[in-house]
N, C-alpha and C. Protein backbone atom coordinates (compact mmCIF):
# COMPACT_ATOMS: atom_id res chain seq x y z
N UNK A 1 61.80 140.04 58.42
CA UNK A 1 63.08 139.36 58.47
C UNK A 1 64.22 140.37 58.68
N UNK A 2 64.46 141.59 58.15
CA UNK A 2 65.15 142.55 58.41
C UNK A 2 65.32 142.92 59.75
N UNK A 3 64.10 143.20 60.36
CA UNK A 3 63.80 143.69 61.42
C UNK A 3 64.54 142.59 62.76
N UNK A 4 64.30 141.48 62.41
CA UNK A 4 64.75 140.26 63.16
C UNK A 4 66.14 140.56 62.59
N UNK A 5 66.86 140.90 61.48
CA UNK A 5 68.40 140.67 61.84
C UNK A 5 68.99 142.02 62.10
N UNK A 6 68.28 142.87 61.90
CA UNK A 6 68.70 144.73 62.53
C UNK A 6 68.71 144.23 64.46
N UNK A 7 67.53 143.80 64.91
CA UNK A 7 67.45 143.56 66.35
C UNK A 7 68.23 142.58 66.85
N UNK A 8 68.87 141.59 66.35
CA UNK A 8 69.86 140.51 66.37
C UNK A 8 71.17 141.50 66.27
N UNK A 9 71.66 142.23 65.18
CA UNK A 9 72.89 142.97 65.22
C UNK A 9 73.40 143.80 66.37
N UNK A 10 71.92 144.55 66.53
CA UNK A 10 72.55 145.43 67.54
C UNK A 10 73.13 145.25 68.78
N UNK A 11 72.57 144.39 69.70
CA UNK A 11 73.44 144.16 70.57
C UNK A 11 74.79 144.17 70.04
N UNK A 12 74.91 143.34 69.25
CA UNK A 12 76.86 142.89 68.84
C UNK A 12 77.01 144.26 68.61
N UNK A 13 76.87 145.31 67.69
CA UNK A 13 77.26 146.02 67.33
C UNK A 13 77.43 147.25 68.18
N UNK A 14 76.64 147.20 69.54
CA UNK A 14 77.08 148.52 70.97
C UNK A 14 78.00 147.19 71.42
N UNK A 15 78.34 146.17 71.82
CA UNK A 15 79.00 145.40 72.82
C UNK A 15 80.29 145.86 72.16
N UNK A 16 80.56 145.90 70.64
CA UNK A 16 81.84 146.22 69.54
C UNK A 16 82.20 147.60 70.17
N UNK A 17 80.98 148.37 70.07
CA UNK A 17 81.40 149.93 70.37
C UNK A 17 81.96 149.72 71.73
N UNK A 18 81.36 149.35 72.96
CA UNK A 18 81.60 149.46 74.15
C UNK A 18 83.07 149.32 73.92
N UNK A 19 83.35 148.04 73.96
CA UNK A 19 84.49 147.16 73.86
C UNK A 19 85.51 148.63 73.64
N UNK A 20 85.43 149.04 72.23
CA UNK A 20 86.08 149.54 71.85
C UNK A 20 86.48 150.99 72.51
N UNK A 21 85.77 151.77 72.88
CA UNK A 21 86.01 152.84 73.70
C UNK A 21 86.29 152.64 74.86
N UNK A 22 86.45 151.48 75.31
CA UNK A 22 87.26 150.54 76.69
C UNK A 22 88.49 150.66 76.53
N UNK A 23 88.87 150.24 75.47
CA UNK A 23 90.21 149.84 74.87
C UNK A 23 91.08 151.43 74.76
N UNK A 24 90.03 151.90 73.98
CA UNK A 24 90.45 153.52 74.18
C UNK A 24 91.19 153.97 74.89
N UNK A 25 90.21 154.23 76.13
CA UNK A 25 90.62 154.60 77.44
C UNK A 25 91.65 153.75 78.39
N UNK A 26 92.19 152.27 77.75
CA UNK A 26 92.93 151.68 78.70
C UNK A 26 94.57 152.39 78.36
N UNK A 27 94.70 152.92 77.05
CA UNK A 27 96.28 152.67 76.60
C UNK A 27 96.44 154.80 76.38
N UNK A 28 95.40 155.33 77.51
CA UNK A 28 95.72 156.63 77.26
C UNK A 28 96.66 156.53 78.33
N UNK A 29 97.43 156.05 79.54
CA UNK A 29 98.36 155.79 80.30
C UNK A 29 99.44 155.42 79.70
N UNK A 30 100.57 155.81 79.15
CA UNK A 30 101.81 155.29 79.27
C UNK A 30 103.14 155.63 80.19
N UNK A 31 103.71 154.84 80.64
CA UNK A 31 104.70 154.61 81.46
C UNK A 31 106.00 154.66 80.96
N UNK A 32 106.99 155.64 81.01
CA UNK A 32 108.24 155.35 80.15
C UNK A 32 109.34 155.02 81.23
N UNK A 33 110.36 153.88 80.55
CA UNK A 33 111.49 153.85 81.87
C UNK A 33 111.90 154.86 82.28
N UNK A 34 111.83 154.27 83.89
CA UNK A 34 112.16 155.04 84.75
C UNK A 34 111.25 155.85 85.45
N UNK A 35 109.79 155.84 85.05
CA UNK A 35 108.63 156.48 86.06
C UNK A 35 107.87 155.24 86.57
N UNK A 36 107.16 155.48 87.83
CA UNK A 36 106.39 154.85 88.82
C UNK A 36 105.17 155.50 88.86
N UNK A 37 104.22 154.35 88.98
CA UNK A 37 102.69 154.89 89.52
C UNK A 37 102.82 154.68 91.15
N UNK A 38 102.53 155.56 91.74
CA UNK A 38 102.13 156.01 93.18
C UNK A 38 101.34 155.76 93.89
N UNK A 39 101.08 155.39 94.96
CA UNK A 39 99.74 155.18 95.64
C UNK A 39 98.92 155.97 95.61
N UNK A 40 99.24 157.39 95.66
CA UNK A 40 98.34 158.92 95.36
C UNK A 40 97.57 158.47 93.03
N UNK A 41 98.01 157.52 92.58
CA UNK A 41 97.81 157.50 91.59
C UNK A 41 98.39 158.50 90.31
N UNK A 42 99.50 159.40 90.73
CA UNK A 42 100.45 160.13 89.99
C UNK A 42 101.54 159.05 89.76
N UNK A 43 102.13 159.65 87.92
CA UNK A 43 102.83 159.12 87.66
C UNK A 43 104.06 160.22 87.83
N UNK A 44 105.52 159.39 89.13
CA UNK A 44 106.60 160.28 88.81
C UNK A 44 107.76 159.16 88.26
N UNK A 45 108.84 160.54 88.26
CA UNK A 45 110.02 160.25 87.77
C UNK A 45 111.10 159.39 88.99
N UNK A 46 111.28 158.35 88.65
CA UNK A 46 112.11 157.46 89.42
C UNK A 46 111.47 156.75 91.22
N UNK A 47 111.03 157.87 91.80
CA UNK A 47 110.04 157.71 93.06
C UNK A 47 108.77 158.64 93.58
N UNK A 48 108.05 158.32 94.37
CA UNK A 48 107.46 159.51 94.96
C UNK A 48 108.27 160.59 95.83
N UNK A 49 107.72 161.38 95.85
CA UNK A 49 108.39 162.55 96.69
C UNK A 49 108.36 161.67 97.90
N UNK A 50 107.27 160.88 98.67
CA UNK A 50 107.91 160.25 99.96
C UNK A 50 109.00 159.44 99.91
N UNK A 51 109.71 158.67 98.87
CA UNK A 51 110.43 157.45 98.62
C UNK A 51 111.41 158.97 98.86
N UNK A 52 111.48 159.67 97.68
CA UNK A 52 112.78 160.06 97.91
C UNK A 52 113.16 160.68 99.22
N UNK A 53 111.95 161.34 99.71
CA UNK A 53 112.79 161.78 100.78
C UNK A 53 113.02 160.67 101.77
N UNK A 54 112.38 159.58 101.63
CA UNK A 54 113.05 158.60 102.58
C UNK A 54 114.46 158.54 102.07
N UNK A 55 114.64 158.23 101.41
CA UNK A 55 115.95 157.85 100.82
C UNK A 55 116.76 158.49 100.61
N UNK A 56 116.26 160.23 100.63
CA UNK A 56 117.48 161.24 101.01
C UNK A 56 118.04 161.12 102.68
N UNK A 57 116.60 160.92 103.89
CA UNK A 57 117.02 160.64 104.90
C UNK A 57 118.20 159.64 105.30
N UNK A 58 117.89 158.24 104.46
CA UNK A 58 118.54 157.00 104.86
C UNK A 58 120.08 157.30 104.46
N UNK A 59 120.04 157.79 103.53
CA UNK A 59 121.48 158.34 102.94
C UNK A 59 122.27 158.96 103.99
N UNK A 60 121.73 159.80 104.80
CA UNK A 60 122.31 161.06 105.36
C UNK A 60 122.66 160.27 106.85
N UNK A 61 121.66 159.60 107.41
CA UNK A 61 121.97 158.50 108.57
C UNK A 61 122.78 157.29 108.54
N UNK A 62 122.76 157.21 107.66
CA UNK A 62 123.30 155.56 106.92
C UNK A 62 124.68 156.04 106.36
N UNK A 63 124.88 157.22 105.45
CA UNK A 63 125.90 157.14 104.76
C UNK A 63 126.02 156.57 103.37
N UNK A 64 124.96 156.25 103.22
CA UNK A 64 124.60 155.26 101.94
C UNK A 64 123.80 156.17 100.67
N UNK A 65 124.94 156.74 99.83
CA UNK A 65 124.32 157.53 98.70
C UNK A 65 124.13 157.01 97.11
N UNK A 66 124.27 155.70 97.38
CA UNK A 66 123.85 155.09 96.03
C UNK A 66 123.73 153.37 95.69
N UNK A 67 122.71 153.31 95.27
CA UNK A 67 121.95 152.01 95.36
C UNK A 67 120.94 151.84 94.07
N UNK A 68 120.36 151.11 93.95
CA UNK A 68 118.83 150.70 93.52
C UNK A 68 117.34 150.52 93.91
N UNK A 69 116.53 151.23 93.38
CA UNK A 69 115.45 151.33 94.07
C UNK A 69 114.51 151.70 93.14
N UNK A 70 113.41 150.80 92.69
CA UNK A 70 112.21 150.85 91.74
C UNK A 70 113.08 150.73 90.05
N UNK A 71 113.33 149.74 90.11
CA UNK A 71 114.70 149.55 88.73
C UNK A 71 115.31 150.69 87.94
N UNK A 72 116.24 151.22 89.41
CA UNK A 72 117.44 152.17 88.67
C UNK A 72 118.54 152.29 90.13
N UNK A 73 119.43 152.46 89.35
CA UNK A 73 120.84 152.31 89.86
C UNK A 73 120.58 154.51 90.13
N UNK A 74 120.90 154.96 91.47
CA UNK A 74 120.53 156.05 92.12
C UNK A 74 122.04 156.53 92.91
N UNK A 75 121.93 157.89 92.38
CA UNK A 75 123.15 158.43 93.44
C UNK A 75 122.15 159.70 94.16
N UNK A 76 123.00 159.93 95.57
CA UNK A 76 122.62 161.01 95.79
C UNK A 76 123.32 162.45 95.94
N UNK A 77 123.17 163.64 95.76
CA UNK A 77 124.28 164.33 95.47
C UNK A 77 123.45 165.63 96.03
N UNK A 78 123.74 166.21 96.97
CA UNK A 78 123.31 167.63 97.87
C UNK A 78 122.01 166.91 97.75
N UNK A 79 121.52 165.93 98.30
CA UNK A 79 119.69 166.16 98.50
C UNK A 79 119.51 166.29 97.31
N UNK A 80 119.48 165.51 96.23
CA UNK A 80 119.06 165.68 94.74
C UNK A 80 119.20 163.69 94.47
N UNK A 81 118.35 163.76 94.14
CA UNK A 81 118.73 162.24 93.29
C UNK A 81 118.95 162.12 92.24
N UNK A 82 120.01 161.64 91.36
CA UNK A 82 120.32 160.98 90.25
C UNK A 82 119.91 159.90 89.81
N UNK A 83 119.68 159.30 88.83
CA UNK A 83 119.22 158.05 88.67
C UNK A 83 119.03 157.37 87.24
N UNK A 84 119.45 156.21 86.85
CA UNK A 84 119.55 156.05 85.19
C UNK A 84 118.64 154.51 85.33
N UNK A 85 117.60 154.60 84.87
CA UNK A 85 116.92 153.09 84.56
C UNK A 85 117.61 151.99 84.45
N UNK A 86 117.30 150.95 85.21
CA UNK A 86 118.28 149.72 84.71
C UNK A 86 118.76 149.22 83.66
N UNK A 87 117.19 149.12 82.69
CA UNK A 87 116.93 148.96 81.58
C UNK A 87 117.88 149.21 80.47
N UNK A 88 117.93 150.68 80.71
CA UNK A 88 118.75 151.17 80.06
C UNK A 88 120.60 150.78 79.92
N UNK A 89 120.81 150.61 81.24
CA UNK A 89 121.73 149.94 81.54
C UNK A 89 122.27 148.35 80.93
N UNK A 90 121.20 147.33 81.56
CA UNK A 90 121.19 146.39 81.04
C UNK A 90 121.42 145.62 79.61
N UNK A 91 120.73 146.82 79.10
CA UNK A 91 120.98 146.75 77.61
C UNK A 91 121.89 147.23 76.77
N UNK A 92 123.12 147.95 77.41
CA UNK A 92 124.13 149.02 76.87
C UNK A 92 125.22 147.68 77.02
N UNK A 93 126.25 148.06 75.74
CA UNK A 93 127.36 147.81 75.57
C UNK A 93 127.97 148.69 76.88
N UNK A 94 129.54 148.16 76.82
CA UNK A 94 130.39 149.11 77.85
C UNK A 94 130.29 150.37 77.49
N UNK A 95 130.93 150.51 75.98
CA UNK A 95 130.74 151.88 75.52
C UNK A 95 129.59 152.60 75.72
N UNK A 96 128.60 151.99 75.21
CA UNK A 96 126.89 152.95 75.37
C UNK A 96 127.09 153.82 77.45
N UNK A 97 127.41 152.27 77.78
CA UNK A 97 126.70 152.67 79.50
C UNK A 97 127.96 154.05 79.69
N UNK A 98 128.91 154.17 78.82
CA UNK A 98 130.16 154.86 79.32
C UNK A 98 129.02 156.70 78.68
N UNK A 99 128.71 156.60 77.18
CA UNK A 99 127.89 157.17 76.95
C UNK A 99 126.68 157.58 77.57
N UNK A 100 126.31 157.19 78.09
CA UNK A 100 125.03 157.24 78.72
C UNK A 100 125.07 157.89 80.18
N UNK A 101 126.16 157.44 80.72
CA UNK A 101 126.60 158.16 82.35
C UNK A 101 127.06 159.41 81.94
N UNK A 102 128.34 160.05 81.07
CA UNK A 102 128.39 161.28 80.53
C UNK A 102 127.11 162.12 80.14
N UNK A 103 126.39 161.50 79.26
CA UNK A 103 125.20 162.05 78.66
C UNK A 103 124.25 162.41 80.10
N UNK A 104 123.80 161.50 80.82
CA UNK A 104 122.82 161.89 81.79
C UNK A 104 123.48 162.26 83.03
N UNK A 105 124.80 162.18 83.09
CA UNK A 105 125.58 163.45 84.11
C UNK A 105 125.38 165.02 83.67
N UNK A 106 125.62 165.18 82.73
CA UNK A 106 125.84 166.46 82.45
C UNK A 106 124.41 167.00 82.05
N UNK A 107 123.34 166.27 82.02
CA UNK A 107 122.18 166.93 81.75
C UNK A 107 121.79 167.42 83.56
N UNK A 108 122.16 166.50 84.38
CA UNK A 108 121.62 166.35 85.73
C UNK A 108 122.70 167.84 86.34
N UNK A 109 123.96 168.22 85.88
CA UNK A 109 124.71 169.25 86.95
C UNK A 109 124.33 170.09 86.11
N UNK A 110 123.75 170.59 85.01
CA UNK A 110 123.38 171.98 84.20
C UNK A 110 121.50 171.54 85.21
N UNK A 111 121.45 171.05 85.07
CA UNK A 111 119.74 171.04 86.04
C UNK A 111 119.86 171.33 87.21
N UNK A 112 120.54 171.19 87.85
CA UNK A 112 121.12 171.46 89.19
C UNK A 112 122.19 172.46 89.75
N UNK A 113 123.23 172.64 88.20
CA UNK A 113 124.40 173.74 88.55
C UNK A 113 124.94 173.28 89.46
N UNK A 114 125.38 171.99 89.43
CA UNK A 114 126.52 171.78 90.08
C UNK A 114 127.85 171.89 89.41
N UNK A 115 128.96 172.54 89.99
CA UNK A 115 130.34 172.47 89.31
C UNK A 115 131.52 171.89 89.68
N UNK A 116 130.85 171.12 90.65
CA UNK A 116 132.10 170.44 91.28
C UNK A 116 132.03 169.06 91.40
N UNK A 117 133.25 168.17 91.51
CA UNK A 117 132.80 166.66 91.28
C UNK A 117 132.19 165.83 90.57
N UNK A 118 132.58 166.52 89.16
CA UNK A 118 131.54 166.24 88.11
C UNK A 118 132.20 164.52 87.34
N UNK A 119 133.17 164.92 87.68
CA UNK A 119 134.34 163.42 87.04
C UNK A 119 133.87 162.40 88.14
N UNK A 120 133.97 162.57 89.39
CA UNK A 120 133.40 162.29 90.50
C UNK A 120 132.04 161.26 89.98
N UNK A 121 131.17 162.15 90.23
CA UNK A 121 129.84 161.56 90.10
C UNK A 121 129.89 160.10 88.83
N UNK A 122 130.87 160.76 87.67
CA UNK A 122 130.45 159.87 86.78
C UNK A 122 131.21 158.81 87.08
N UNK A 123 132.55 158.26 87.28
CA UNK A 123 133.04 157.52 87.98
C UNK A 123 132.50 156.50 89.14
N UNK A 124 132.00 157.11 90.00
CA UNK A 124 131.19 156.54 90.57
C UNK A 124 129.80 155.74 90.22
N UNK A 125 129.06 156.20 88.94
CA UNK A 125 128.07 155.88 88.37
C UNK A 125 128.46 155.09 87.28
N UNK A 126 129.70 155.12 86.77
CA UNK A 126 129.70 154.26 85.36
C UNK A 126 130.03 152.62 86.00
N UNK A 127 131.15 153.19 87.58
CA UNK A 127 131.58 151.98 88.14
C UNK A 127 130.20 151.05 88.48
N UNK A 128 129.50 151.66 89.17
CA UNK A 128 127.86 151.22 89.71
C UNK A 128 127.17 150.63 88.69
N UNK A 129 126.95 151.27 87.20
CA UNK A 129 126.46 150.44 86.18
C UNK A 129 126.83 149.21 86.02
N UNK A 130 128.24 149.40 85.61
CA UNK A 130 129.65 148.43 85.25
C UNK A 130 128.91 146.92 86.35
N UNK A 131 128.62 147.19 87.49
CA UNK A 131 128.62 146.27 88.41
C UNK A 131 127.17 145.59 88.11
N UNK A 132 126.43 146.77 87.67
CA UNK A 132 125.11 146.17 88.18
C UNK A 132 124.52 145.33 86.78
N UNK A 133 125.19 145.74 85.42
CA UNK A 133 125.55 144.89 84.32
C UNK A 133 126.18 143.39 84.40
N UNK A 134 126.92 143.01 85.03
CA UNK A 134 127.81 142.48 85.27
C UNK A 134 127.09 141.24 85.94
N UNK A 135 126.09 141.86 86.87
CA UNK A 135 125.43 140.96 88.12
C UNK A 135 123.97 140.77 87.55
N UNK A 136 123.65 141.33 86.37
CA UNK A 136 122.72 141.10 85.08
C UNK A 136 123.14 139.75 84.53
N UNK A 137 124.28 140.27 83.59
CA UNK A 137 124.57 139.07 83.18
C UNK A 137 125.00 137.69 83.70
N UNK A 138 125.75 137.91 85.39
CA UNK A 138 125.82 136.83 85.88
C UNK A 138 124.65 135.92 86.24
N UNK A 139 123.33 136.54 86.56
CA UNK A 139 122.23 136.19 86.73
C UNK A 139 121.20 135.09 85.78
N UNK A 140 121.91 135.69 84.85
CA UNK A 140 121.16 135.64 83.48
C UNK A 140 121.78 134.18 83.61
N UNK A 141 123.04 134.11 83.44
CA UNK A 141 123.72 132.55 83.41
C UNK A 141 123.75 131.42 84.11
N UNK A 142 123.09 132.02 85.79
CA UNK A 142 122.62 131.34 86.13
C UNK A 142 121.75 130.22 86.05
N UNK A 143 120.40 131.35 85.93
CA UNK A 143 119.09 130.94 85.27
C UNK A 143 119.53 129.75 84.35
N UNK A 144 120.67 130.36 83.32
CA UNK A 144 120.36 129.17 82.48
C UNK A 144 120.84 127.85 82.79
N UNK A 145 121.97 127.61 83.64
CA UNK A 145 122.41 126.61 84.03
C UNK A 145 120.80 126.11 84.94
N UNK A 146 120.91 126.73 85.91
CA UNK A 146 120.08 126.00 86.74
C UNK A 146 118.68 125.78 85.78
N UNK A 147 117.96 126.22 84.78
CA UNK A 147 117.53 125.41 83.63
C UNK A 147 117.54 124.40 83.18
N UNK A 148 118.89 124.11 82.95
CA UNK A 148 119.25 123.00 82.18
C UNK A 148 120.31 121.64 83.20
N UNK A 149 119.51 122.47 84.44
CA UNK A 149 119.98 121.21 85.57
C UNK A 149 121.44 120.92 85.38
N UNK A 150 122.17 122.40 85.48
CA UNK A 150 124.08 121.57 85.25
C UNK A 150 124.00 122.66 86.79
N UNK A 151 125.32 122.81 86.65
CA UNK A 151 125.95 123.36 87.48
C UNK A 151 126.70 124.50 86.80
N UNK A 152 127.24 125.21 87.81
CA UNK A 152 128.62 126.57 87.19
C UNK A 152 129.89 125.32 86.85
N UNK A 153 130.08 124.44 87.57
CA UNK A 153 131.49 123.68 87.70
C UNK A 153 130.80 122.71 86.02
N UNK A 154 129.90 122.68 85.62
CA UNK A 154 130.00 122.07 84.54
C UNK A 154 129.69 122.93 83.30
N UNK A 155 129.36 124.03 83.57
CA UNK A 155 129.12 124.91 82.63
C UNK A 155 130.63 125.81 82.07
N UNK A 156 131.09 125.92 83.13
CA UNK A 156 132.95 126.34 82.99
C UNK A 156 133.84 125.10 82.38
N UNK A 157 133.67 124.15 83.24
CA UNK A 157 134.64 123.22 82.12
C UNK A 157 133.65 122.15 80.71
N UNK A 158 132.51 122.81 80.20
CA UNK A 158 132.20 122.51 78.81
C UNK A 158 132.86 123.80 77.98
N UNK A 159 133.60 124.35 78.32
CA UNK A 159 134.01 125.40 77.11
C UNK A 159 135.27 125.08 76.74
């Protein structure tokens, strides 16, 4: 009788193990805002080296040095990309995002040694947050109207 429930256990008890050293190996990957997995299967920071240099190109032809791309609001500055997670954004008070553009400006021109246009850059980036917050939350209100089957013209005059 032993023998019949030792040979009955075991299966369950490698399928438990399997299972479990599955599980293991699934959550040794983590992803923090603001990195991408790659088609090469590397994890980088904000894009691949091909994205960016596309996007240093498009800049330079286009004229176009700051946008969004893989959820973050991106400047470009000498062939260098800047870039602050949306996330991060999204979730900031005015003050924080005002914090947060100072804070990750000045980490980005001591990484780079840039000394010029430093008021510049952030200005430009707090305005870019400012907007892209803004078009968060307008979004957001959407959704909910169109949810709840009203309209903007009835959602403005119920207040």
């Amino acid at each position: 009788m032993r023998k019949n429930l030792f040979f009955n256990l075991l299966p369950k008890i490698l399928i438990l193990i399997f299972l479990f050293i599955n599980v293991q190996q699934s959550n040794s990957l983590t992803i923090k805002s603001g990195q991408i997995i790659s088609s090469d299967g590397k994890v980088y920071e904000f894009a691949s080296p091909k994205e960016k240099e596309f996007l240093i190109k498009k800049s330079k032809t286009h004229g176009k040095s700051m946008g969004v791309f893989n959820n973050n609001l991106f400047l470009i500055i000498d062939e260098k990309i800047f870039f602050i997670p949306l996330q991060e954004i999204i979730t900031s008070t005015d003050i924080q995002i005002t914090n947060l553009v100072i804070e990750k400006t000045n980490l980005f021109i001591k990484k780079y040694n840039l000394n010029e246009g430093s008021e510049v850059i952030k200005n430009k980036l707090y305005l870019g947050a400012k907007k892209i917050k803004k078009l968060y939350l307008l979004n957001k209100l959407q959704k909910n109207i169109l949810s709840k089957r009203g309209s903007y013209i009835t959602f403005y005059f119920s207040f």
